[in-house]
PDB file of N, CA and C in Angstrom:
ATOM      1  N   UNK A   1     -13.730 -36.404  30.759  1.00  0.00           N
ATOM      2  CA  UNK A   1     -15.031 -35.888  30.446  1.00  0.00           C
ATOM      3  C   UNK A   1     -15.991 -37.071  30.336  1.00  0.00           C
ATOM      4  N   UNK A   2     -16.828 -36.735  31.205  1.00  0.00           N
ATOM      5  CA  UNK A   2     -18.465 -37.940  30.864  1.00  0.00           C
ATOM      6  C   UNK A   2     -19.327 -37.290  29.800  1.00  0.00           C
ATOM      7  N   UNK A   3     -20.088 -38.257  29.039  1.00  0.00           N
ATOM      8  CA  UNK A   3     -20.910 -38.286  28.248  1.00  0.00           C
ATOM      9  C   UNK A   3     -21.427 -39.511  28.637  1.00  0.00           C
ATOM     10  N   UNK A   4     -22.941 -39.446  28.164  1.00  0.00           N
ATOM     11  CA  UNK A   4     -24.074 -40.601  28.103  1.00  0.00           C
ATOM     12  C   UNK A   4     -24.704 -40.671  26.404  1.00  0.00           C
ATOM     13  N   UNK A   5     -24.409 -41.794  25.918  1.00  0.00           N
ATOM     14  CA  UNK A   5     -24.405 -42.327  24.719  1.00  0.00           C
ATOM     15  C   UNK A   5     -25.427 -43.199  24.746  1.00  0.00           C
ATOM     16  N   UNK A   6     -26.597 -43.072  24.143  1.00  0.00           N
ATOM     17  CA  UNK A   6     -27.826 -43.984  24.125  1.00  0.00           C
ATOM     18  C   UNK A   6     -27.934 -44.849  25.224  1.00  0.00           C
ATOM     19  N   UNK A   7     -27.691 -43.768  26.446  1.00  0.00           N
ATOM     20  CA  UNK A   7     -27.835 -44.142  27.659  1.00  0.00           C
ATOM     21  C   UNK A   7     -27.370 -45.426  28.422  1.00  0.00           C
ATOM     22  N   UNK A   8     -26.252 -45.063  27.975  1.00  0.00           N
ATOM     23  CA  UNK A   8     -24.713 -45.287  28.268  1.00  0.00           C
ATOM     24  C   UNK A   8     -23.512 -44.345  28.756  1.00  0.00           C
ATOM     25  N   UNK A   9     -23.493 -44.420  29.910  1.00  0.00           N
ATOM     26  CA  UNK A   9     -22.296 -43.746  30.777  1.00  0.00           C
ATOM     27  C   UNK A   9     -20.798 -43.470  29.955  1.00  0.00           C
ATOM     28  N   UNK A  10     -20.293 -42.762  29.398  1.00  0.00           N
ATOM     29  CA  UNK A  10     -18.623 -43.347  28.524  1.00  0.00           C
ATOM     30  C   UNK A  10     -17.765 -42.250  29.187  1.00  0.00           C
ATOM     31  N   UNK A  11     -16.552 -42.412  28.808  1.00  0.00           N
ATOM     32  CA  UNK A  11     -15.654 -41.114  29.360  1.00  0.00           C
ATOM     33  C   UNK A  11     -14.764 -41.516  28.296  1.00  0.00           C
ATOM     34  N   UNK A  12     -14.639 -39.825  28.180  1.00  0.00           N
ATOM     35  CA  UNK A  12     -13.934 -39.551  26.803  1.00  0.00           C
ATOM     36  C   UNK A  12     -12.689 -38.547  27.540  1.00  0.00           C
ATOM     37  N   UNK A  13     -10.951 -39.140  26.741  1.00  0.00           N
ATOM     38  CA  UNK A  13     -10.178 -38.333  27.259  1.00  0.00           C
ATOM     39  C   UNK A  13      -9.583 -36.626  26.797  1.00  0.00           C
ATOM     40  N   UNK A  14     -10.506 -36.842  25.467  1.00  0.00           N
ATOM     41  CA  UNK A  14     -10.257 -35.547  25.202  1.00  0.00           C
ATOM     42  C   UNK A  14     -11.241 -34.689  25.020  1.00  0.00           C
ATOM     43  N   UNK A  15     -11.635 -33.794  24.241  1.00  0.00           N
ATOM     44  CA  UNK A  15     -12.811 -32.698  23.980  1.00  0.00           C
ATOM     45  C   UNK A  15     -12.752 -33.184  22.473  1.00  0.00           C
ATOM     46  N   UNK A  16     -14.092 -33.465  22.156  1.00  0.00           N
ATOM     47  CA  UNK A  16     -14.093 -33.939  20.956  1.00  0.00           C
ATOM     48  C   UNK A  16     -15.479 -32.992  19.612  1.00  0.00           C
ATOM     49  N   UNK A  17     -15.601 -33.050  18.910  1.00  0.00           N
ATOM     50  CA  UNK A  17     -16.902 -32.907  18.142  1.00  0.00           C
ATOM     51  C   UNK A  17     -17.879 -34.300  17.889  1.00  0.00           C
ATOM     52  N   UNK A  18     -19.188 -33.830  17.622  1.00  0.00           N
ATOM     53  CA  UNK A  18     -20.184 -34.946  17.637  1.00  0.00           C
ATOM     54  C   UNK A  18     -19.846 -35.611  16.146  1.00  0.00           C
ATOM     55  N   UNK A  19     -19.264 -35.526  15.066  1.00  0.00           N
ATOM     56  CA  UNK A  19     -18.556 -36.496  14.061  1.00  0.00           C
ATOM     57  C   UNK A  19     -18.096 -37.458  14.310  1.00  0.00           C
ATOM     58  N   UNK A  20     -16.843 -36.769  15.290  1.00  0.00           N
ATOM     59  CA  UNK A  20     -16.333 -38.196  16.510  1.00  0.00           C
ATOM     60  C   UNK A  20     -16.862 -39.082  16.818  1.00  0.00           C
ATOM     61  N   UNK A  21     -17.801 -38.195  17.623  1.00  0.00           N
ATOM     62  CA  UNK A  21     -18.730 -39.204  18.462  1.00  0.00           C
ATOM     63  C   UNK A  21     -19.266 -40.208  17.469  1.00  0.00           C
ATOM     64  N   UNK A  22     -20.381 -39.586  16.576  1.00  0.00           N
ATOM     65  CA  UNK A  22     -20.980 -40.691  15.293  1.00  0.00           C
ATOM     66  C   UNK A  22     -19.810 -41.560  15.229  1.00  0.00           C
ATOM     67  N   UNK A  23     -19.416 -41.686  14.463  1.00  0.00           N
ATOM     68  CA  UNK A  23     -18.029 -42.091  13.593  1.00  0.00           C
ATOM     69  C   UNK A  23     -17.256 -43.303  14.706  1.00  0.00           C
ATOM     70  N   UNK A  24     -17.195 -43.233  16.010  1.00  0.00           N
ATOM     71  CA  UNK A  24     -17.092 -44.280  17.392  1.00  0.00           C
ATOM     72  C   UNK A  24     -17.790 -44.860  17.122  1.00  0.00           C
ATOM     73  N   UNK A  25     -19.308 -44.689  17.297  1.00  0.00           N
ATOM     74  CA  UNK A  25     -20.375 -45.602  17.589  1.00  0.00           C
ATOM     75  C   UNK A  25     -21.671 -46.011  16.601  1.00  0.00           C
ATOM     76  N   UNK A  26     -21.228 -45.446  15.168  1.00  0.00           N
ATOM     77  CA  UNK A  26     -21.905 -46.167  14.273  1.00  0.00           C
ATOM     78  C   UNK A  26     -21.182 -46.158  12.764  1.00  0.00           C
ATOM     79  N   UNK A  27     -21.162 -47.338  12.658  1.00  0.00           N
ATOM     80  CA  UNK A  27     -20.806 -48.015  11.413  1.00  0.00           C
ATOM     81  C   UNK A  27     -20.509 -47.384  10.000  1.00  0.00           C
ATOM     82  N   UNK A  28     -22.240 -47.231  10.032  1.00  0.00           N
ATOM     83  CA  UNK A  28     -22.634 -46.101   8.605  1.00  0.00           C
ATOM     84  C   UNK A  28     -23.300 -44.552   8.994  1.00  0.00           C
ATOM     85  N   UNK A  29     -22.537 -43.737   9.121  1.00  0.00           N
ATOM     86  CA  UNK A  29     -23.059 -42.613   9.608  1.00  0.00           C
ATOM     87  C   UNK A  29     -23.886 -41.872   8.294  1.00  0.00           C
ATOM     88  N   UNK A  30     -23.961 -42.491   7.326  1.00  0.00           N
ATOM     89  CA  UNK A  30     -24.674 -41.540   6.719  1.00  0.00           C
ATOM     90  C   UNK A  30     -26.524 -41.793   6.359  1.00  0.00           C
ATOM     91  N   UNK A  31     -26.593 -42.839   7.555  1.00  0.00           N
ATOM     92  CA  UNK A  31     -28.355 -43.293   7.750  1.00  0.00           C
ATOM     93  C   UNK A  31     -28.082 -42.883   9.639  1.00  0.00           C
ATOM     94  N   UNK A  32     -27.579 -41.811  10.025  1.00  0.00           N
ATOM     95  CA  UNK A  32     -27.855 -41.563  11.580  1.00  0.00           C
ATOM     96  C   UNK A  32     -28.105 -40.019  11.450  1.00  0.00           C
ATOM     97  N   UNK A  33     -29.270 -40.350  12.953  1.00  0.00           N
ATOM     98  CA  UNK A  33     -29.856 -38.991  12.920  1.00  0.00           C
ATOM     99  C   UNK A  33     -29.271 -38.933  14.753  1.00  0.00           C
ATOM    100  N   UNK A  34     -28.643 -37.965  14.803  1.00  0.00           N
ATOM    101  CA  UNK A  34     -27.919 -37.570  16.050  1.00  0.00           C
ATOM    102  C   UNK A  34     -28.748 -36.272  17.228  1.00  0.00           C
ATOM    103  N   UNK A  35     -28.982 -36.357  18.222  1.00  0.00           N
ATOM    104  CA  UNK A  35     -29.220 -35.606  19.446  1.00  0.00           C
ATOM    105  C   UNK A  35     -28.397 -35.509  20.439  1.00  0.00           C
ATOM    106  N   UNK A  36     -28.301 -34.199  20.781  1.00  0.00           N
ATOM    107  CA  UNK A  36     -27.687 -33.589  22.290  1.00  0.00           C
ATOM    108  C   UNK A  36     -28.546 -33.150  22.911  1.00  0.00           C
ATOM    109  N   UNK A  37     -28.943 -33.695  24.558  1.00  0.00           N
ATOM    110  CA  UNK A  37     -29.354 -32.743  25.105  1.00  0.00           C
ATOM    111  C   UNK A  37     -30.661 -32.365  24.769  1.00  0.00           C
ATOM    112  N   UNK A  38     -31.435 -33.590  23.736  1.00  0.00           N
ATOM    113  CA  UNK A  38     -32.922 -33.543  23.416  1.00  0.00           C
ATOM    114  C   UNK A  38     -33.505 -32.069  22.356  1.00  0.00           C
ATOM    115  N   UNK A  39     -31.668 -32.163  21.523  1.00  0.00           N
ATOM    116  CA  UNK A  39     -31.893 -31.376  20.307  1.00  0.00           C
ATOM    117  C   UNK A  39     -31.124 -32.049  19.208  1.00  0.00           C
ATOM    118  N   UNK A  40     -32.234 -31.725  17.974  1.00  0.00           N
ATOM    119  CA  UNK A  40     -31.545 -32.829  17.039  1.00  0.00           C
ATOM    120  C   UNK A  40     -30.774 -31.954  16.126  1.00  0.00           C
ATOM    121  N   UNK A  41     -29.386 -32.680  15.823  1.00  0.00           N
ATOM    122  CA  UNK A  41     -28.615 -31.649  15.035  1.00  0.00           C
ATOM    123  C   UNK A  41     -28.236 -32.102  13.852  1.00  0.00           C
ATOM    124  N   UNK A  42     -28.490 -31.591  12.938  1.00  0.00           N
ATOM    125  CA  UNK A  42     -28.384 -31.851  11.588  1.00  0.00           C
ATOM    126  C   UNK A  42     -26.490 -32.549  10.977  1.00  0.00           C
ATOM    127  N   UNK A  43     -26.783 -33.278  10.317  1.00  0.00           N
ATOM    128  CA  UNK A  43     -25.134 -33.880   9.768  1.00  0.00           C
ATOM    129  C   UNK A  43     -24.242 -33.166   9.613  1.00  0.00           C
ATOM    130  N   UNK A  44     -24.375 -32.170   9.080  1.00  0.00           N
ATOM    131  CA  UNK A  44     -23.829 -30.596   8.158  1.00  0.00           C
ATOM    132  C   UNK A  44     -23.250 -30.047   9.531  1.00  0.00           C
ATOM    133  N   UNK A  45     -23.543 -29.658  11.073  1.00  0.00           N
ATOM    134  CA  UNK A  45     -23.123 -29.044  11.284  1.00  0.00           C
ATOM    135  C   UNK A  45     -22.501 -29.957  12.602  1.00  0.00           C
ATOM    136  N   UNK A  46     -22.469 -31.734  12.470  1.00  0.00           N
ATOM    137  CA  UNK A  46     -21.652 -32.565  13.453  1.00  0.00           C
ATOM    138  C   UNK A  46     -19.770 -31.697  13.739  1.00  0.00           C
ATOM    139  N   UNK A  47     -19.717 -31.499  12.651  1.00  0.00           N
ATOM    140  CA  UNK A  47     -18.433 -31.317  12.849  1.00  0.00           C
ATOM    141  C   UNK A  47     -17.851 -29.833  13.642  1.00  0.00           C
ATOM    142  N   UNK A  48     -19.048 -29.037  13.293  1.00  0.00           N
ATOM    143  CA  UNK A  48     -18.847 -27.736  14.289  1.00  0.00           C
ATOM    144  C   UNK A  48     -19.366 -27.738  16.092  1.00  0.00           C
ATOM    145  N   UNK A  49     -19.813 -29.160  16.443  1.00  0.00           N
ATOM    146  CA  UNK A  49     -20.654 -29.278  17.363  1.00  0.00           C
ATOM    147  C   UNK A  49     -19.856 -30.040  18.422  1.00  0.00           C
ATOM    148  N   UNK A  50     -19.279 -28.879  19.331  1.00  0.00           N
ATOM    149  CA  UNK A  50     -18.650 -29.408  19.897  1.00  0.00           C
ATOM    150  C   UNK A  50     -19.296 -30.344  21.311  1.00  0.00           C
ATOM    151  N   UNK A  51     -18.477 -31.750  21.478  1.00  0.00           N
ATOM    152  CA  UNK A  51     -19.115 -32.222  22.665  1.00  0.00           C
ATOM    153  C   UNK A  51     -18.469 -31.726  24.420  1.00  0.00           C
ATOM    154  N   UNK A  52     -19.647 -31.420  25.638  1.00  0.00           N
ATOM    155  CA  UNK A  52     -19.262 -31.138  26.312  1.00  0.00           C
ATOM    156  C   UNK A  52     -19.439 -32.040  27.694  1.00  0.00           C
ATOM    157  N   UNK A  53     -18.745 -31.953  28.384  1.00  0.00           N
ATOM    158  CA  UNK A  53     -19.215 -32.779  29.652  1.00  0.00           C
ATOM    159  C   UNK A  53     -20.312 -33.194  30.415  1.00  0.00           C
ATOM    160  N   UNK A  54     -20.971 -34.011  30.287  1.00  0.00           N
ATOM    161  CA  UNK A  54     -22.228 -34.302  30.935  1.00  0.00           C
ATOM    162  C   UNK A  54     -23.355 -34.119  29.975  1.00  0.00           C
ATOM    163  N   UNK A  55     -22.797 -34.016  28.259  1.00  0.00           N
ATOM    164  CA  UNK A  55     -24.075 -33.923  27.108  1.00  0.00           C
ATOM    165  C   UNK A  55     -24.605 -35.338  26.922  1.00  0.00           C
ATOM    166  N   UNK A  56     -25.896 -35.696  26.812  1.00  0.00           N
ATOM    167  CA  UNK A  56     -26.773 -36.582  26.875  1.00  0.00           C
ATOM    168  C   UNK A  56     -27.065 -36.778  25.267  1.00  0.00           C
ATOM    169  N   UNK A  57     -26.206 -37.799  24.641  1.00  0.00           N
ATOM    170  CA  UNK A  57     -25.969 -38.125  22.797  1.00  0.00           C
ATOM    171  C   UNK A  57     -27.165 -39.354  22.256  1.00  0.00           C
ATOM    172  N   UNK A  58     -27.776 -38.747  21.717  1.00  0.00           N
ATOM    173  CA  UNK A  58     -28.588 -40.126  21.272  1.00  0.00           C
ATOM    174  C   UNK A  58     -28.535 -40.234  19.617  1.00  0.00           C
ATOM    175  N   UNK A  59     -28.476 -41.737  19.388  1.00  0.00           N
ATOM    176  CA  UNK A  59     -27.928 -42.083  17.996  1.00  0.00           C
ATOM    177  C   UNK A  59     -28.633 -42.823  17.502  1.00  0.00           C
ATOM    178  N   UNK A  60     -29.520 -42.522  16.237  1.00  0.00           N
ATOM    179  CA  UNK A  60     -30.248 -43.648  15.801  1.00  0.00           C
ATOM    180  C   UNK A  60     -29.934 -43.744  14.198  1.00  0.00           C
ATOM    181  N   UNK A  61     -29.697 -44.574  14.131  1.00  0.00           N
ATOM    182  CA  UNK A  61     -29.763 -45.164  12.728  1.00  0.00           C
ATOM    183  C   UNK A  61     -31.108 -46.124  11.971  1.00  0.00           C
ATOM    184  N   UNK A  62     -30.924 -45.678  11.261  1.00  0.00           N
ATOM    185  CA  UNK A  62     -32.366 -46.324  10.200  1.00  0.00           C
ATOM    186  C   UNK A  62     -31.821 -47.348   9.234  1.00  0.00           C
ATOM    187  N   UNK A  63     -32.578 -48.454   9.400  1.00  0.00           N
ATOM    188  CA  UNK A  63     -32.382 -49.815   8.733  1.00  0.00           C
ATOM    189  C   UNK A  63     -33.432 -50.424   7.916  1.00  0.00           C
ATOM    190  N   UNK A  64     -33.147 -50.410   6.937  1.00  0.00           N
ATOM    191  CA  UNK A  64     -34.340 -50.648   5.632  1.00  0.00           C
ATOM    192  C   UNK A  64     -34.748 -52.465   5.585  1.00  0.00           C
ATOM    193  N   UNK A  65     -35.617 -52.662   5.123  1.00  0.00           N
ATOM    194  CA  UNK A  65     -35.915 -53.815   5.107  1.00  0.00           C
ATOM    195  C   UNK A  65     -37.231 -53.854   4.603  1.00  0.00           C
ATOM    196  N   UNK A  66     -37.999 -55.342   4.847  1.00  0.00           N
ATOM    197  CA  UNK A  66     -38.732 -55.601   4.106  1.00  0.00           C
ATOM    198  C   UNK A  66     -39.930 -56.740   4.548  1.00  0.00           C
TER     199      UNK A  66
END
């Protein structure tokens, strides 16, 4: 299965949920705000959200400073 990850090409060998996904590619998931497909999906329901072939994931995390 392909996925594009902050527009990044990846292939994933199994069928996964977007938790997964977070949880791969960022550190501290609990400052990330996650999109599929140019819809943003709330934390609460990553784990019911399943990922599918060719979904377009964007991941941003927020970094405090000063």
């Amino acid at each position: 299965m392909k996925i594009t990850v902050n527009g990044q090409c990846r292939e994933l060998n199994n069928p996964t949920n977007l938790k997964d996904i977070v949880h791969m590619f960022c550190k501290d998931s609990s400052r990330v705000i996650s999109e599929i497909n140019g819809e943003i999906v709330k934390a609460s329901q990553w784990d019911r959200t399943t990922v599918e072939d060719g979904d377009i994931i964007e991941l941003v995390s927020f970094v405090g400073g000063g």
